[in-house]
N, C-alpha and C. Protein backbone atom coordinates (compact mmCIF):
# COMPACT_ATOMS: atom_id res chain seq x y z
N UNK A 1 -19.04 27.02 91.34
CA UNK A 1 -17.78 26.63 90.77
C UNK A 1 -17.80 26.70 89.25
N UNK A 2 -19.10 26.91 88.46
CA UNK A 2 -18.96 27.38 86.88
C UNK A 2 -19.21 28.24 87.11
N UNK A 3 -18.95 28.66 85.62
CA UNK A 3 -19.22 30.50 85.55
C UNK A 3 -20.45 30.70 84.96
N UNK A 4 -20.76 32.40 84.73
CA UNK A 4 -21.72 32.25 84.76
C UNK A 4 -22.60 32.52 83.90
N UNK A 5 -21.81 32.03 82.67
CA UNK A 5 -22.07 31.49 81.05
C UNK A 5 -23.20 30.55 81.64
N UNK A 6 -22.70 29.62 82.12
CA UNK A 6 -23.09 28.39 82.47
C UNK A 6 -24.65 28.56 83.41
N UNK A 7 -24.67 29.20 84.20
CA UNK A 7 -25.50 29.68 85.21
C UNK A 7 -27.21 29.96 84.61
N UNK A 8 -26.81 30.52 83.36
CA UNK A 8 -28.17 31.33 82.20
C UNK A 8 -29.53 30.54 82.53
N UNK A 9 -29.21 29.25 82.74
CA UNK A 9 -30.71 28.15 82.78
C UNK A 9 -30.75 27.65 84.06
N UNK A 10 -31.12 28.76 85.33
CA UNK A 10 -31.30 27.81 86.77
C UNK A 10 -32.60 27.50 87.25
N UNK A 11 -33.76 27.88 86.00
CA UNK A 11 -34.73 27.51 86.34
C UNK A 11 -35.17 25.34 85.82
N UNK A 12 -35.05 24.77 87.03
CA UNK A 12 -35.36 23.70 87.05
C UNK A 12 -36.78 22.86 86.54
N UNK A 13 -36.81 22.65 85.21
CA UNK A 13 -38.05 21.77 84.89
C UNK A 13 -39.24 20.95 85.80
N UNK A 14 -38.31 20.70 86.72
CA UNK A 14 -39.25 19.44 88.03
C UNK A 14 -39.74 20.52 88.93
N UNK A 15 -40.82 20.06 89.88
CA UNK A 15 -41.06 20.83 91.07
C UNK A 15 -40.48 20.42 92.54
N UNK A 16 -40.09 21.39 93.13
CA UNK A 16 -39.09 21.07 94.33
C UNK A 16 -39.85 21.65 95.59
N UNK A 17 -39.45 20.78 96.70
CA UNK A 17 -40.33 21.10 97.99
C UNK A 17 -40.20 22.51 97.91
N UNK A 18 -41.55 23.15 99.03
CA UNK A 18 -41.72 24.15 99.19
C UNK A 18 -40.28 24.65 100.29
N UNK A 19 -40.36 23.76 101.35
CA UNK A 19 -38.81 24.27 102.32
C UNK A 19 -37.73 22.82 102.01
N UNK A 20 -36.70 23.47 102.04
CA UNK A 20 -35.51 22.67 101.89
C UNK A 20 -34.37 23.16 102.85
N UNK A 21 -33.62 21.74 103.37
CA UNK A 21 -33.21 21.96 104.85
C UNK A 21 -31.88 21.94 103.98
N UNK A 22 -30.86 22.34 104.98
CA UNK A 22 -29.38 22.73 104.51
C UNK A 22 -28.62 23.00 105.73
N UNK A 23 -27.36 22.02 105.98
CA UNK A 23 -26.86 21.96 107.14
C UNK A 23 -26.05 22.44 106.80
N UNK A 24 -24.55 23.26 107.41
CA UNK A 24 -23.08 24.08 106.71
C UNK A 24 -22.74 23.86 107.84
N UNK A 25 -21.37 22.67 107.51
CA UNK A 25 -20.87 22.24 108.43
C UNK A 25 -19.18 22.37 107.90
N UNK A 26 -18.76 20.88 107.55
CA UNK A 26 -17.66 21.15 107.55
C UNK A 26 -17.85 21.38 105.73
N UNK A 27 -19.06 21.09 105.36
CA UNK A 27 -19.24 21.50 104.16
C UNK A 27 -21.04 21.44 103.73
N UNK A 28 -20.99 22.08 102.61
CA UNK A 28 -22.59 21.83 102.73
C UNK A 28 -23.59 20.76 102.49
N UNK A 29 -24.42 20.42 103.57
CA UNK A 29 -25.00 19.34 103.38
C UNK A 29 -26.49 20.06 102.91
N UNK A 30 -26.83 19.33 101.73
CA UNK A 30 -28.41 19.53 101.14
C UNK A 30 -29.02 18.26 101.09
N UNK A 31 -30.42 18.01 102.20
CA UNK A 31 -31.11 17.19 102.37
C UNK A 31 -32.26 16.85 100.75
N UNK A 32 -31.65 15.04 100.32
CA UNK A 32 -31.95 14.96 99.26
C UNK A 32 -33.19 13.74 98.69
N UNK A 33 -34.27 13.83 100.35
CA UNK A 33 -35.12 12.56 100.48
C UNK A 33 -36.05 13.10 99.03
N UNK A 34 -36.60 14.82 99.03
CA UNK A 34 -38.02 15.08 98.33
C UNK A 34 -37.73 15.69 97.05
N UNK A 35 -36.21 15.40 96.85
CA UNK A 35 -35.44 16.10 95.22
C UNK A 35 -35.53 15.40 94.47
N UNK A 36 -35.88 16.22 93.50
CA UNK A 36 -35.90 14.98 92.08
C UNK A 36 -34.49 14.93 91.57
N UNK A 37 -34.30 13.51 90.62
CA UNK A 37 -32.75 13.88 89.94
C UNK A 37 -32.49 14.79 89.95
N UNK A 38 -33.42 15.59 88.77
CA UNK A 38 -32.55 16.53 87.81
C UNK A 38 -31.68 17.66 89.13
N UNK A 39 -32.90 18.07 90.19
CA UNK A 39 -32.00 19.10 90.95
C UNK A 39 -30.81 18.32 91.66
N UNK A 40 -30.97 17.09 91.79
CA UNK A 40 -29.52 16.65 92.36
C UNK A 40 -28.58 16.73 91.37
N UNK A 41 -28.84 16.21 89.90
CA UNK A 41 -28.16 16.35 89.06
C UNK A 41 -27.17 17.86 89.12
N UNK A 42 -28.36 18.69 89.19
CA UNK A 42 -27.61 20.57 88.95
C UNK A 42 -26.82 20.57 90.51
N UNK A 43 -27.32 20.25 91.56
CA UNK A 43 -26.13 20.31 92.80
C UNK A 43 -25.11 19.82 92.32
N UNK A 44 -24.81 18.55 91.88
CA UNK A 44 -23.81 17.75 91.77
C UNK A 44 -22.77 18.80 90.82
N UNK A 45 -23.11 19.61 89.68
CA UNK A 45 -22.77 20.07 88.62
C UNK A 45 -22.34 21.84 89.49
N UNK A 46 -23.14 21.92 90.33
CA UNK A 46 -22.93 22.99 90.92
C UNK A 46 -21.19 23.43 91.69
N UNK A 47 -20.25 21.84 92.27
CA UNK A 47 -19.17 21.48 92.80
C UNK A 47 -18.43 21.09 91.38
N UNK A 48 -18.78 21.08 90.30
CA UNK A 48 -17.84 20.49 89.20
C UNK A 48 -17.37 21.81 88.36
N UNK A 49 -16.36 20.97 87.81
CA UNK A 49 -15.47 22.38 87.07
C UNK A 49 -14.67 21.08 85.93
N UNK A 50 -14.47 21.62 84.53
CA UNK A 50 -13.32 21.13 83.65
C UNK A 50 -11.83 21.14 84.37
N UNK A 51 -11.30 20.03 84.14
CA UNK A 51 -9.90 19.47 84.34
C UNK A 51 -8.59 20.35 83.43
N UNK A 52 -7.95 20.96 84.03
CA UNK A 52 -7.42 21.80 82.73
C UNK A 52 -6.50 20.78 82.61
N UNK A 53 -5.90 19.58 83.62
CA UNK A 53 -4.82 18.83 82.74
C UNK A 53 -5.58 17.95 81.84
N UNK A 54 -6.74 17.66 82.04
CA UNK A 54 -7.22 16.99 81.14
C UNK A 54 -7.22 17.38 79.36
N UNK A 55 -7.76 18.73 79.32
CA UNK A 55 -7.51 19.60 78.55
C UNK A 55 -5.95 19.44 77.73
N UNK A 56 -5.47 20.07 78.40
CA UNK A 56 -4.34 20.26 77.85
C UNK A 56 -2.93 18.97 77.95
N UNK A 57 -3.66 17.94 78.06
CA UNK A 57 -2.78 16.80 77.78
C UNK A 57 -3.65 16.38 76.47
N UNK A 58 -4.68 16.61 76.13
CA UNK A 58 -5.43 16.35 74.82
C UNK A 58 -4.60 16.88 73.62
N UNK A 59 -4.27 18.70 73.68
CA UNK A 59 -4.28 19.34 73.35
C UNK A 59 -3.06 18.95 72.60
N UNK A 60 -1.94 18.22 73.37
CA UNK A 60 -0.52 18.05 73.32
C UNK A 60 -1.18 16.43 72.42
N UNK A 61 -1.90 16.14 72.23
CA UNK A 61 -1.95 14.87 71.82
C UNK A 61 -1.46 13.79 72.75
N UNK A 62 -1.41 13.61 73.44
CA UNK A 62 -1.35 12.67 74.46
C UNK A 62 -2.40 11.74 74.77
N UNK A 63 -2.26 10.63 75.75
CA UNK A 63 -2.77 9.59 75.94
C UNK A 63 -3.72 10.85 77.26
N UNK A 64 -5.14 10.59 77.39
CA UNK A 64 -5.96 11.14 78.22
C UNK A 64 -6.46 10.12 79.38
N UNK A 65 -5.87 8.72 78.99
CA UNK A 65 -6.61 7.44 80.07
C UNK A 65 -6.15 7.74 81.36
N UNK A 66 -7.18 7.42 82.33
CA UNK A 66 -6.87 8.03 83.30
C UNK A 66 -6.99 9.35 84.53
N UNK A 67 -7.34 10.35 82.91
CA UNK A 67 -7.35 11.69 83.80
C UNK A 67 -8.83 12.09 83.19
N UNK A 68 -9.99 12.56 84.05
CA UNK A 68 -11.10 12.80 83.86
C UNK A 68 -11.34 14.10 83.22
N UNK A 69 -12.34 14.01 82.61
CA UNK A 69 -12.82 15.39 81.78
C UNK A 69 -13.01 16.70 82.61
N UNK A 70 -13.85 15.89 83.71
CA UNK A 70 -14.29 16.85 85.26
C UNK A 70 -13.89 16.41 86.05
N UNK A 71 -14.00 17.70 86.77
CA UNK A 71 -13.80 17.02 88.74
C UNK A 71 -14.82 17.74 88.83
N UNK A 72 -14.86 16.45 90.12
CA UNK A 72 -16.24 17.17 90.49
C UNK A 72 -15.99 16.95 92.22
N UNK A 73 -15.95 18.06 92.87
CA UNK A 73 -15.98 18.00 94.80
C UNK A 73 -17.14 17.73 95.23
N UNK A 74 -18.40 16.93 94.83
CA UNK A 74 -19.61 17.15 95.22
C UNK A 74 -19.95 15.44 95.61
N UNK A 75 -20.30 15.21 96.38
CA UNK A 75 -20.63 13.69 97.24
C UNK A 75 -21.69 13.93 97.51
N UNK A 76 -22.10 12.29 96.86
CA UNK A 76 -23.60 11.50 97.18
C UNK A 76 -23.68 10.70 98.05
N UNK A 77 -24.12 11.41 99.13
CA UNK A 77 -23.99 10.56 100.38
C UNK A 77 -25.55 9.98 100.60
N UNK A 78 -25.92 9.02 101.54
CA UNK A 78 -26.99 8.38 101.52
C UNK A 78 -27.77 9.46 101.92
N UNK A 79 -28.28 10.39 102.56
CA UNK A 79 -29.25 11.11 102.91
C UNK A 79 -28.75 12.95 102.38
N UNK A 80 -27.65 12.67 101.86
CA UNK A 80 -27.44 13.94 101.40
C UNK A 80 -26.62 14.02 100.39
N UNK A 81 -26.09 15.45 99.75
CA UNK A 81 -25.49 15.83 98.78
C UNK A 81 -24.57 16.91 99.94
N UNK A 82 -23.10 16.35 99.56
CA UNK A 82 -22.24 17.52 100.39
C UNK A 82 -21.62 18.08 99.10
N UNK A 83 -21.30 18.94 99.65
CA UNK A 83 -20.53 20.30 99.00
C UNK A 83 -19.81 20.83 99.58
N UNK A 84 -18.73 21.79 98.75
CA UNK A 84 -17.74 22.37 99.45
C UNK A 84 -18.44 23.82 100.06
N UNK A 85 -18.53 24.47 100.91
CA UNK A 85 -19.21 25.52 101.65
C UNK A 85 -18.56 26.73 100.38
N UNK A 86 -17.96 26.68 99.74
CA UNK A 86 -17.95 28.05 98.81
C UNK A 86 -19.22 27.85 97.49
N UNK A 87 -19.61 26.62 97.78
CA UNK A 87 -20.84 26.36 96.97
C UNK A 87 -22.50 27.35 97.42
N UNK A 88 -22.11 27.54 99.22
CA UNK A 88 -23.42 27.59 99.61
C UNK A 88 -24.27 29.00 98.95
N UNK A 89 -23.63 30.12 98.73
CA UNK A 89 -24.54 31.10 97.98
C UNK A 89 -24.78 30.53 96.35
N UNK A 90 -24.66 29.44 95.92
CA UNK A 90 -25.30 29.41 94.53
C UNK A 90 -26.40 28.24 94.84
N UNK A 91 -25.92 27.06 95.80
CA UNK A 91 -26.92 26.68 96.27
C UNK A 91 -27.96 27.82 96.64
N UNK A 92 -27.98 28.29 97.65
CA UNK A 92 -29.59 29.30 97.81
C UNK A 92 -29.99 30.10 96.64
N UNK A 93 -29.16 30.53 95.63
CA UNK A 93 -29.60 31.51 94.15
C UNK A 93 -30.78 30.01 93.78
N UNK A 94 -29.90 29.07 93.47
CA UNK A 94 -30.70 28.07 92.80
C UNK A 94 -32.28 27.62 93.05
N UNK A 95 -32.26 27.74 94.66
CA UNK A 95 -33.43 26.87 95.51
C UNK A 95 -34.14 28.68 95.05
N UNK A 96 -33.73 29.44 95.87
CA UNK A 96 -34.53 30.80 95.57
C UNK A 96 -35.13 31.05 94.51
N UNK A 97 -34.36 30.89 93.08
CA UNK A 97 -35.05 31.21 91.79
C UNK A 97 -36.15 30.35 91.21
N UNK A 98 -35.88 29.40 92.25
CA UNK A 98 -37.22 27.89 91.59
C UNK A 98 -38.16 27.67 92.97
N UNK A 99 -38.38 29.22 93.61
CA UNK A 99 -39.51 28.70 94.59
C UNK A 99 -39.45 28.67 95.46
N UNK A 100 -38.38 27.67 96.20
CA UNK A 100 -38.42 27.03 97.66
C UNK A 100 -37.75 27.87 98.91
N UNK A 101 -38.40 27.71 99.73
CA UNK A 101 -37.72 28.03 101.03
C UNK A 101 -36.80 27.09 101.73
N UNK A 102 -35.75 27.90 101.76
CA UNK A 102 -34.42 26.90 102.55
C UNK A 102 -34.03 27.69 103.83
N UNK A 103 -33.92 26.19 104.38
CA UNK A 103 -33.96 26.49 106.07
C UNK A 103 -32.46 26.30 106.48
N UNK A 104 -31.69 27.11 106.27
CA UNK A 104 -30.06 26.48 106.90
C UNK A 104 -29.70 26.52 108.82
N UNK A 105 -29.40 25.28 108.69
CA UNK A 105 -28.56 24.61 110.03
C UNK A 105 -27.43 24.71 110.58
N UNK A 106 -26.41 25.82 110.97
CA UNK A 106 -25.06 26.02 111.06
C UNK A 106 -24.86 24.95 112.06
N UNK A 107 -24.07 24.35 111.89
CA UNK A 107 -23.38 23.47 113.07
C UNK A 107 -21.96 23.29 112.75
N UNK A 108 -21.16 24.71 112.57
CA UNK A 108 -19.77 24.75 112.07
C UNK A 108 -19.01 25.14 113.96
N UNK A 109 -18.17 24.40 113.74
CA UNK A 109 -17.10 24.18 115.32
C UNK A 109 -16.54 25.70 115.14
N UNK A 110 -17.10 26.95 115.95
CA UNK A 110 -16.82 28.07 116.08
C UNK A 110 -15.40 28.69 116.38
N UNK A 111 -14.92 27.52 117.27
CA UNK A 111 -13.36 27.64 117.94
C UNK A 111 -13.42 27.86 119.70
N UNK A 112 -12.54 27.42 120.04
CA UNK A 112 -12.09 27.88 121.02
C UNK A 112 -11.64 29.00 121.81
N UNK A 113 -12.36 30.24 122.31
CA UNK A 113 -11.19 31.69 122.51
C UNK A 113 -10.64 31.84 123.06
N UNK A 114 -8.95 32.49 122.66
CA UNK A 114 -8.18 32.30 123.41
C UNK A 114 -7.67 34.08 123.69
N UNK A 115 -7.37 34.03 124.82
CA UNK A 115 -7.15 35.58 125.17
C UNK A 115 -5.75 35.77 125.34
N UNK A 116 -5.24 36.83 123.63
CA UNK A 116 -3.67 37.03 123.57
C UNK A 116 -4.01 38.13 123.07
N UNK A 117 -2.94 39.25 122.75
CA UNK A 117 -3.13 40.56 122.33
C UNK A 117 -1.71 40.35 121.04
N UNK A 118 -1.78 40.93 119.93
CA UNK A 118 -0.77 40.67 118.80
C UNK A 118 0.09 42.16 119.22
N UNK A 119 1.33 41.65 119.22
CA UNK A 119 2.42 43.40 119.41
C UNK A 119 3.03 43.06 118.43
N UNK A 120 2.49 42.52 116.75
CA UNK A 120 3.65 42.70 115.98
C UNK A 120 2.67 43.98 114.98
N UNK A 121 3.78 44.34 114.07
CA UNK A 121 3.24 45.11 113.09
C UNK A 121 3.16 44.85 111.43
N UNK A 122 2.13 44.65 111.20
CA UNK A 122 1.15 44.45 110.07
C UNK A 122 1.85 45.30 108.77
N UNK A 123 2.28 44.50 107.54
CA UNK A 123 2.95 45.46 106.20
C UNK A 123 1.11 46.08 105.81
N UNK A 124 1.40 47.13 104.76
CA UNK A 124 -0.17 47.70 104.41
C UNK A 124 -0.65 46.43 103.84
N UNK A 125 0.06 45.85 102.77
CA UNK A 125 -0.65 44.27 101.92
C UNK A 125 -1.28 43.62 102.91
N UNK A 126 -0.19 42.97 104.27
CA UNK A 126 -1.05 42.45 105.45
C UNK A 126 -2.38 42.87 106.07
N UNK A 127 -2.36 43.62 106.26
CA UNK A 127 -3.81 45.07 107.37
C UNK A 127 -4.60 45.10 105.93
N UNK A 128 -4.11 45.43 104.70
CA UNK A 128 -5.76 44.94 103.83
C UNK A 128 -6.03 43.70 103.48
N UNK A 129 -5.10 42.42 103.69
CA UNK A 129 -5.91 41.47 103.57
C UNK A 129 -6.67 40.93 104.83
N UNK A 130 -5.93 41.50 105.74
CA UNK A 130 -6.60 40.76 107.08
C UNK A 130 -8.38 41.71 106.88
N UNK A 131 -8.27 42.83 107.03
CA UNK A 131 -9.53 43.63 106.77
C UNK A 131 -10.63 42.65 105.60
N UNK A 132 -9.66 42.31 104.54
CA UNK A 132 -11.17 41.83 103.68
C UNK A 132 -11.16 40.40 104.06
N UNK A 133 -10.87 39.76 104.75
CA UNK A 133 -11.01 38.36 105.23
C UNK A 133 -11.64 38.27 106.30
N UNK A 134 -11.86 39.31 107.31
CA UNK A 134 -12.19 39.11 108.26
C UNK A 134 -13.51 39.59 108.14
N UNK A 135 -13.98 40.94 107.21
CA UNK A 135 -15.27 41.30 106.27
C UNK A 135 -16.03 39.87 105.96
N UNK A 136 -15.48 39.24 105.97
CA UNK A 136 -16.73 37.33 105.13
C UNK A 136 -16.68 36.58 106.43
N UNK A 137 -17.51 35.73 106.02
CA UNK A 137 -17.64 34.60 106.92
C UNK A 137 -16.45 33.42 106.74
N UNK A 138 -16.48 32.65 105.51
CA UNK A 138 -16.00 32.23 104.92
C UNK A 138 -14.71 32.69 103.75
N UNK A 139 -13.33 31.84 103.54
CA UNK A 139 -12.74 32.18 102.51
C UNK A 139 -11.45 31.78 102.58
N UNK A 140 -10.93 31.63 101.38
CA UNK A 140 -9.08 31.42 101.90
C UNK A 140 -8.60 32.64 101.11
N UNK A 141 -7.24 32.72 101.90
CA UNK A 141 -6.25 33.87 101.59
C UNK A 141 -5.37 33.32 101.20
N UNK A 142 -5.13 33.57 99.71
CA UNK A 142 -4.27 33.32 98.52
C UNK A 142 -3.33 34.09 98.56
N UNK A 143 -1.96 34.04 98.64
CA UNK A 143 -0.65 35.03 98.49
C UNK A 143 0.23 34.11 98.38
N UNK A 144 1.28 34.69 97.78
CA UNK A 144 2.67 34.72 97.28
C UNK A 144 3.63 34.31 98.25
N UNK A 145 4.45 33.51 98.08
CA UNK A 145 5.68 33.11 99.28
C UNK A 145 6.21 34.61 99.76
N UNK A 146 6.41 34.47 101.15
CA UNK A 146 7.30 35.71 101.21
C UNK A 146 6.11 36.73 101.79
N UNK A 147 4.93 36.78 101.52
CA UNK A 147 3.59 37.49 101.87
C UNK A 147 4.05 37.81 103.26
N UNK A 148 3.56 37.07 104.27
CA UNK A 148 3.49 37.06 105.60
C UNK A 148 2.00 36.45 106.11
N UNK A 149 2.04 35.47 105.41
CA UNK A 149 0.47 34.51 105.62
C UNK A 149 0.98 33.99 107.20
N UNK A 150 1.79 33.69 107.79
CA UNK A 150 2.59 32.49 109.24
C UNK A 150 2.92 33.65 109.97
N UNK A 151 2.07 34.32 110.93
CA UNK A 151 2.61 34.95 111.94
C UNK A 151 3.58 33.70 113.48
N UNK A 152 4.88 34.28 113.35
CA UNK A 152 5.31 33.32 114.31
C UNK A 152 4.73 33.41 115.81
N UNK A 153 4.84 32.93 116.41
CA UNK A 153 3.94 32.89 118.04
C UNK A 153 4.33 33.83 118.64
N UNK A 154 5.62 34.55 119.23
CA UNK A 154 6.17 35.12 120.13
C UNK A 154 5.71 36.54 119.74
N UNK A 155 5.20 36.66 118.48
CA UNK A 155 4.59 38.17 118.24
C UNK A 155 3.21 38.19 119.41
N UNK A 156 2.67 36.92 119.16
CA UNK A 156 1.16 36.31 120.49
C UNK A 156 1.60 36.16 121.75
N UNK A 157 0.99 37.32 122.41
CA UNK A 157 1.70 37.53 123.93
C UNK A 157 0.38 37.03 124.75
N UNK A 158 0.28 36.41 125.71
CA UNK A 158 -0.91 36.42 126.44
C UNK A 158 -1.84 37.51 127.09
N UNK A 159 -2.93 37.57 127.59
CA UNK A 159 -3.06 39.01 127.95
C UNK A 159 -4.20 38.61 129.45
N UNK A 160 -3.34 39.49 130.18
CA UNK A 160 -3.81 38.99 131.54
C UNK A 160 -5.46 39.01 132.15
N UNK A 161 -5.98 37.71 133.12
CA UNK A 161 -7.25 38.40 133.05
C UNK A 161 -7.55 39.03 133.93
């Protein structure tokens, strides 16, 4: 979630277990019994980003009480550090560049399958975003009102077995 100005120093001063466990669930959990601060510190920093209203209510001279410098999406939970799952490839850059082997745990709710066949037809914008979304594991699809993000149901026909 920083860029990667920011990124230049991921080699960590402390020494960190040789394997490190990592669950990706409904977000990422990094097991935090054999971590020293500082790497919890850089996880924690890893989910944070500058406040732009913070920023720019400064900017305007305004009263700032209230609105934080950072946000930060990253929770200290008693046996772990969660994260938002678009964190998880800088988590592993991090553990990777300082050594350790990380062992990840998927236990993400796969879905239910349901057997329908789609008879509507796809604009080109639609058919290439569906193509690069469906290319990742993970991701959201950002568009414009009016896109065609809400396919209505009746285009979803069932399909016999």
């Amino acid at each position: 979630m920083y860029t990667s100005s920011q990124r230049d120093n991921d080699l960590l001063t402390c020494s960190l277990p040789s394997t490190l466990k990592i669950v990706l669930a409904d977000r990422v959990y990094v097991e935090k019994a054999d971590l020293p601060t500082s790497a919890i510190n850089r996880l924690m920093r890893l989910a944070s980003f500058s406040n732009p209203d913070f920023y720019k209510t400064q900017a305007m001279r305004l009263s700032t009480y209230g609105k934080p410098r950072v946000i930060s999406c990253a929770e200290d939970l008693p046996q772990h550090i969660a994260l938002p799952r678009g964190c998880l490839s800088a988590v592993l850059d991090l553990f990777e560049q300082n050594g350790s082997q990380v062992v990840v745990e998927d236990k993400r709710f796969s879905g239910c399958a349901i057997h329908v066949r789609f008879d509507g037809e796809l604009t080109m914008l639609q058919d290439t975003a569906a193509k690069a979304i469906l290319a990742h594991d993970i991701g959201i699809l950002s568009a414009a009102t009016g896109f065609g993000k809400r396919l209505s149901l009746p285009i979803l026909s069932p399909v016999a077995k």
